[in-house]
N, C-alpha and C. Protein backbone atom coordinates (compact mmCIF):
# COMPACT_ATOMS: atom_id res chain seq x y z
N UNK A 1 -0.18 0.98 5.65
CA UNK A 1 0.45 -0.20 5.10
C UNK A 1 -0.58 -0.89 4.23
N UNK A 2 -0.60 -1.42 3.18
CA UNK A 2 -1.10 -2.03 2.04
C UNK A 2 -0.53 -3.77 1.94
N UNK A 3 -1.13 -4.06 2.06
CA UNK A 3 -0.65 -5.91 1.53
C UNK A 3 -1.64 -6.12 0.50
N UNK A 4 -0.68 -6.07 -0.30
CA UNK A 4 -1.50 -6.46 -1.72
C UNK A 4 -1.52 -8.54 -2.13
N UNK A 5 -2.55 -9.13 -2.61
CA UNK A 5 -2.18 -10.29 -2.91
C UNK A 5 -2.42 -10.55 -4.18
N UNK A 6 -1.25 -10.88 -4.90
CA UNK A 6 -1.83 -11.06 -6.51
C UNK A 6 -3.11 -12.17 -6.43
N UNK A 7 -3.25 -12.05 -7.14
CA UNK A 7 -4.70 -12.91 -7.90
C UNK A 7 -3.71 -14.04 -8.68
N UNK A 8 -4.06 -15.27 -8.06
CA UNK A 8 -4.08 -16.62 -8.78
C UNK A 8 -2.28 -16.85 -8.62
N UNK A 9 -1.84 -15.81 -7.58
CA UNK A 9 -0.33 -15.93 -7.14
C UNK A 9 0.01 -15.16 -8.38
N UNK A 10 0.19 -14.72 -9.31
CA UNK A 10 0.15 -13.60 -10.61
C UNK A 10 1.23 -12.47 -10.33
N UNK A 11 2.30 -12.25 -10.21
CA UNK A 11 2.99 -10.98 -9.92
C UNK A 11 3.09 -10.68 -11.54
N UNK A 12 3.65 -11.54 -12.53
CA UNK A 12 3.71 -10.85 -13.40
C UNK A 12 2.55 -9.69 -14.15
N UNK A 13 1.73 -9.95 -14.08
CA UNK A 13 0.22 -8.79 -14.89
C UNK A 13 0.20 -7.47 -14.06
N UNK A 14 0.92 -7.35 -12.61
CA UNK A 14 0.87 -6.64 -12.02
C UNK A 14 2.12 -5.28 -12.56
N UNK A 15 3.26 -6.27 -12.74
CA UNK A 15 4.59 -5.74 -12.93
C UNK A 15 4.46 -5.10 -14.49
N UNK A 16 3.70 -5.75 -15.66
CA UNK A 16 3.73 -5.12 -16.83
C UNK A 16 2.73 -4.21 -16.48
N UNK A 17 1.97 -4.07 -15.96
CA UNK A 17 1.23 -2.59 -16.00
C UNK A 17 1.66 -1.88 -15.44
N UNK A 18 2.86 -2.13 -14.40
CA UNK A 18 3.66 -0.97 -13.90
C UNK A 18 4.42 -0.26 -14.92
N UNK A 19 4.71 -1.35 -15.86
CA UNK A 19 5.85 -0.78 -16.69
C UNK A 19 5.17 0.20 -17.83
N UNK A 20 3.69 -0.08 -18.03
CA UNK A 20 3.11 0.52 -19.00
C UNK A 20 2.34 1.92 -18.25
N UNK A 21 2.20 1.50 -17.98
CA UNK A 21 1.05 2.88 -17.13
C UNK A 21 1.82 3.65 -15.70
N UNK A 22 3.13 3.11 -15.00
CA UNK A 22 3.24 3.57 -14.25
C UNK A 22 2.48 3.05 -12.86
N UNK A 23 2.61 4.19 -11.79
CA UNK A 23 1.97 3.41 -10.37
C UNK A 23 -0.02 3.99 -10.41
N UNK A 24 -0.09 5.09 -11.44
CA UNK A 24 -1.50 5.29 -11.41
C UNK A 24 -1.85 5.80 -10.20
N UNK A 25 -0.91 6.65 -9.42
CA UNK A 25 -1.43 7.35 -8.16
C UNK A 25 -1.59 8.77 -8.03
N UNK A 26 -3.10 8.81 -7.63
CA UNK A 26 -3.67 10.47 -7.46
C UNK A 26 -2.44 11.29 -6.89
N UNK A 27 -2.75 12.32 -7.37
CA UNK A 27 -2.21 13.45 -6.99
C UNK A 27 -2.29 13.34 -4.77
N UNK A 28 -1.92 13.28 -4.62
CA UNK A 28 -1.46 13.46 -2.55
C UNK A 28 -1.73 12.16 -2.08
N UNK A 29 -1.40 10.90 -3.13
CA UNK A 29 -0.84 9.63 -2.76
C UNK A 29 0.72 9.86 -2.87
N UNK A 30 1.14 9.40 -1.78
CA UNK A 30 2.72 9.21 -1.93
C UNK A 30 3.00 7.65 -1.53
N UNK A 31 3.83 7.43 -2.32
CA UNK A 31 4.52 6.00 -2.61
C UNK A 31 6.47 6.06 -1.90
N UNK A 32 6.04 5.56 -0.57
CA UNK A 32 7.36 5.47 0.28
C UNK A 32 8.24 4.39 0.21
N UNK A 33 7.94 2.66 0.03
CA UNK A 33 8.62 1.89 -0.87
C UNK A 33 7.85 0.34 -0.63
N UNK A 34 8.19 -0.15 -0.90
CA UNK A 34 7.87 -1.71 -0.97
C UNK A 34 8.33 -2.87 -1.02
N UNK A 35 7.84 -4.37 -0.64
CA UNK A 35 8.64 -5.11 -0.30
C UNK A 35 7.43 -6.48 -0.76
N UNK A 36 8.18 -7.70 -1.67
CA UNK A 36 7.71 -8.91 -2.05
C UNK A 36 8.42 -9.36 -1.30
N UNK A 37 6.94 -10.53 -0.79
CA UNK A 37 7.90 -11.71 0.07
C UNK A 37 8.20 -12.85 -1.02
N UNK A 38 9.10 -14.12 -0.75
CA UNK A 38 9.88 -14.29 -1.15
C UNK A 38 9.60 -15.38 -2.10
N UNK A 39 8.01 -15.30 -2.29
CA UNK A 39 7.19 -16.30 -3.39
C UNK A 39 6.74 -15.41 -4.35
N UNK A 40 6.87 -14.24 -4.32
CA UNK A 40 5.74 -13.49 -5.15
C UNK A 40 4.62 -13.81 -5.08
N UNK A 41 4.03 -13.41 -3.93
CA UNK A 41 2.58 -13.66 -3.50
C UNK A 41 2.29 -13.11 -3.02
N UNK A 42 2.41 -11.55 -2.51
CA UNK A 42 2.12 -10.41 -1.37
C UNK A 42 3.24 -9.46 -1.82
N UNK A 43 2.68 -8.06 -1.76
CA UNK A 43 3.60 -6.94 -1.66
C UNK A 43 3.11 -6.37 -0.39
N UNK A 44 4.02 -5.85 0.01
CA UNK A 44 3.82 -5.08 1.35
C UNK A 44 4.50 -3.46 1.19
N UNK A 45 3.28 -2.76 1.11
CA UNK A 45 3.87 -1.20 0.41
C UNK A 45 3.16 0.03 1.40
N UNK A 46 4.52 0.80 2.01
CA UNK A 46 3.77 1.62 2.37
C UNK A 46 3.93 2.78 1.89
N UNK A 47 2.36 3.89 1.89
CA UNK A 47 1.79 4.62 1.40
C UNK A 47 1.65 5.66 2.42
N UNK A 48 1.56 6.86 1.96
CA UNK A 48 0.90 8.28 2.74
C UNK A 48 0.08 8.91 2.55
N UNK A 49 -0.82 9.36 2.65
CA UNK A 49 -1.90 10.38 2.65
C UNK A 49 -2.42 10.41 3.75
N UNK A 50 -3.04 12.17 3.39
CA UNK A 50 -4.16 12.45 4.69
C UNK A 50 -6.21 12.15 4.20
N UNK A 51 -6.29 11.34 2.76
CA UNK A 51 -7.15 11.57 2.49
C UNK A 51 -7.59 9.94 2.28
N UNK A 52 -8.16 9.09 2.45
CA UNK A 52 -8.27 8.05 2.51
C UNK A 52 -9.15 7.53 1.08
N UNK A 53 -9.80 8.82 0.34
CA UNK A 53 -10.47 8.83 -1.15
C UNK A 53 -9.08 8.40 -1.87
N UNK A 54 -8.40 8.98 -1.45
CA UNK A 54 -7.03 8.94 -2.73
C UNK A 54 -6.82 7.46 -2.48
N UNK A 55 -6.56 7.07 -1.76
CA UNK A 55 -5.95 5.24 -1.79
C UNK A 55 -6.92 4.44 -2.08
N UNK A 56 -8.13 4.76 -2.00
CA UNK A 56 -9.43 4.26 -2.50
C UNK A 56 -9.01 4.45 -4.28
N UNK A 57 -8.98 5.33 -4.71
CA UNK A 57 -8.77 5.92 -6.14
C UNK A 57 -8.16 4.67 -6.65
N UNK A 58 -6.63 5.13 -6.02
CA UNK A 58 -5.81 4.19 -6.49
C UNK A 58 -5.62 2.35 -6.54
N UNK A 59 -6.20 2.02 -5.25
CA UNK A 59 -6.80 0.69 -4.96
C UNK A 59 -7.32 0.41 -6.01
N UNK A 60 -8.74 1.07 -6.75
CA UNK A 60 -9.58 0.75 -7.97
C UNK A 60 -8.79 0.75 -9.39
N UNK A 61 -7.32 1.35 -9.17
CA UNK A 61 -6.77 0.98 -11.03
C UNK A 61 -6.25 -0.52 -10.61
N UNK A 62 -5.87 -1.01 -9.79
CA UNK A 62 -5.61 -2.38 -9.61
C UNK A 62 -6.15 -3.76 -9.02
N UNK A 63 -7.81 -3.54 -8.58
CA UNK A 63 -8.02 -4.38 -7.93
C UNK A 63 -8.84 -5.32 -9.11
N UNK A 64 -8.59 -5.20 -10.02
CA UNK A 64 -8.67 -6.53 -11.21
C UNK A 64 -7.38 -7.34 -11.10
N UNK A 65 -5.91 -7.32 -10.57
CA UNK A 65 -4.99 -7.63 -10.21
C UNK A 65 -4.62 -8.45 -9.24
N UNK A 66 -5.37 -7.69 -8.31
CA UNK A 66 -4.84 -7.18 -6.76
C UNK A 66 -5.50 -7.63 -5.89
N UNK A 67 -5.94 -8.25 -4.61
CA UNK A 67 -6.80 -8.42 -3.56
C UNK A 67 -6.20 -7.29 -2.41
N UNK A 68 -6.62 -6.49 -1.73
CA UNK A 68 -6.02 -5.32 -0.99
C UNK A 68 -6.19 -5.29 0.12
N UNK A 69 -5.37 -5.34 1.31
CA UNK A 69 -6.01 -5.06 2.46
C UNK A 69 -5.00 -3.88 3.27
N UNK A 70 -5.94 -2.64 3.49
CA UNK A 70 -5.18 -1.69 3.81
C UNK A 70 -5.72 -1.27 5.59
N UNK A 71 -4.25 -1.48 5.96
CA UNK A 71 -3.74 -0.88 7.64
C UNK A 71 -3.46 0.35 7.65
N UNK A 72 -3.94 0.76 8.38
CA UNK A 72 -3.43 2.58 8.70
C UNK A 72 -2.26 2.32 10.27
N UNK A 73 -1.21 2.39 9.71
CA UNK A 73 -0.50 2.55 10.56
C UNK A 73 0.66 4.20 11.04
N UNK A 74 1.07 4.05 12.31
CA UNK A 74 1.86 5.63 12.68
C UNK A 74 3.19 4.60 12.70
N UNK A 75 4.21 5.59 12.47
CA UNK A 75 5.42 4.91 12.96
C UNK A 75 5.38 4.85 14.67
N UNK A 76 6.99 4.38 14.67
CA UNK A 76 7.18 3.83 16.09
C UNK A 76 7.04 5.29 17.28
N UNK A 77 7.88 6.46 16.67
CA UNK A 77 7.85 7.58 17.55
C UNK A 77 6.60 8.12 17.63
N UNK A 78 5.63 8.29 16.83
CA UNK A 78 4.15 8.78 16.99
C UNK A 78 3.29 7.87 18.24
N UNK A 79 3.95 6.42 18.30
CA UNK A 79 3.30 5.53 18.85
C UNK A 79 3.80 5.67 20.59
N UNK A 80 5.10 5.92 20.81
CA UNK A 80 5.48 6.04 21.75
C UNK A 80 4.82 7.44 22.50
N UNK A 81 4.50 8.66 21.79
CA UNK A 81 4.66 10.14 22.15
C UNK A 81 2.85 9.72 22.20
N UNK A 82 2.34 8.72 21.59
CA UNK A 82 0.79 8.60 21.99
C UNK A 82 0.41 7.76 23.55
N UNK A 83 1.46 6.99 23.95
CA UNK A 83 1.15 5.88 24.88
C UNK A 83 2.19 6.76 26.24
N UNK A 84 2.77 7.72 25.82
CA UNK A 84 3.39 8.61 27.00
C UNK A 84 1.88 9.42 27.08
N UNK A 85 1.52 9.81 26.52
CA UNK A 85 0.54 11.04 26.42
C UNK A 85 -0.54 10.74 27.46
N UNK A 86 -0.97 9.03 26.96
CA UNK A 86 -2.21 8.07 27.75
C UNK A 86 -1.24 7.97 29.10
N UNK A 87 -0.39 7.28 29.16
CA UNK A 87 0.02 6.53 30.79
C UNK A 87 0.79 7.61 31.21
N UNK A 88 1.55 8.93 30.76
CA UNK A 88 2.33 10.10 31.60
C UNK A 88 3.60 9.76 31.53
């Protein structure tokens, strides 16, 4: 999970470079979908990879934009089949 915070509250500079350049993501970044809360002041986007260079990559075409703070999260069934695994 990614929470991005525009800079200076800013969604727009973010959104025209989407439109110009696209999302700018390495090759075995995958882009699963995203969500602005309801000021335009945070995106909340989640992402996949097994390589943690690649979201690094991509982090760096936007963090003139962007303030970033990235969670590595599993979904809910990985989480359950991990905490059966620990308690039986």
């Amino acid at each position: 999970m990614v929470i991005e915070r525009f800079r200076d509250g800013q969604a727009a500079p973010v959104y025209a470079r989407v439109r110009e350049r696209g999302r700018m993501m390495p090759d075995g970044l995958q882009y699963i979908n995203s969500w602005i809360d309801a000021g335009f002041n945070r995106c909340f986007q989640l992402m996949d990879c097994d390589d943690l260079s690649l979201l690094l990559a991509w982090v760096s075409q936007w963090n003139d934009l962007v303030d970033f703070e990235v969670i590595p999260v599993v979904d809910s069934a990985q989480a359950a089949a991990v905490t059966t695994a620990i308690t039986g």
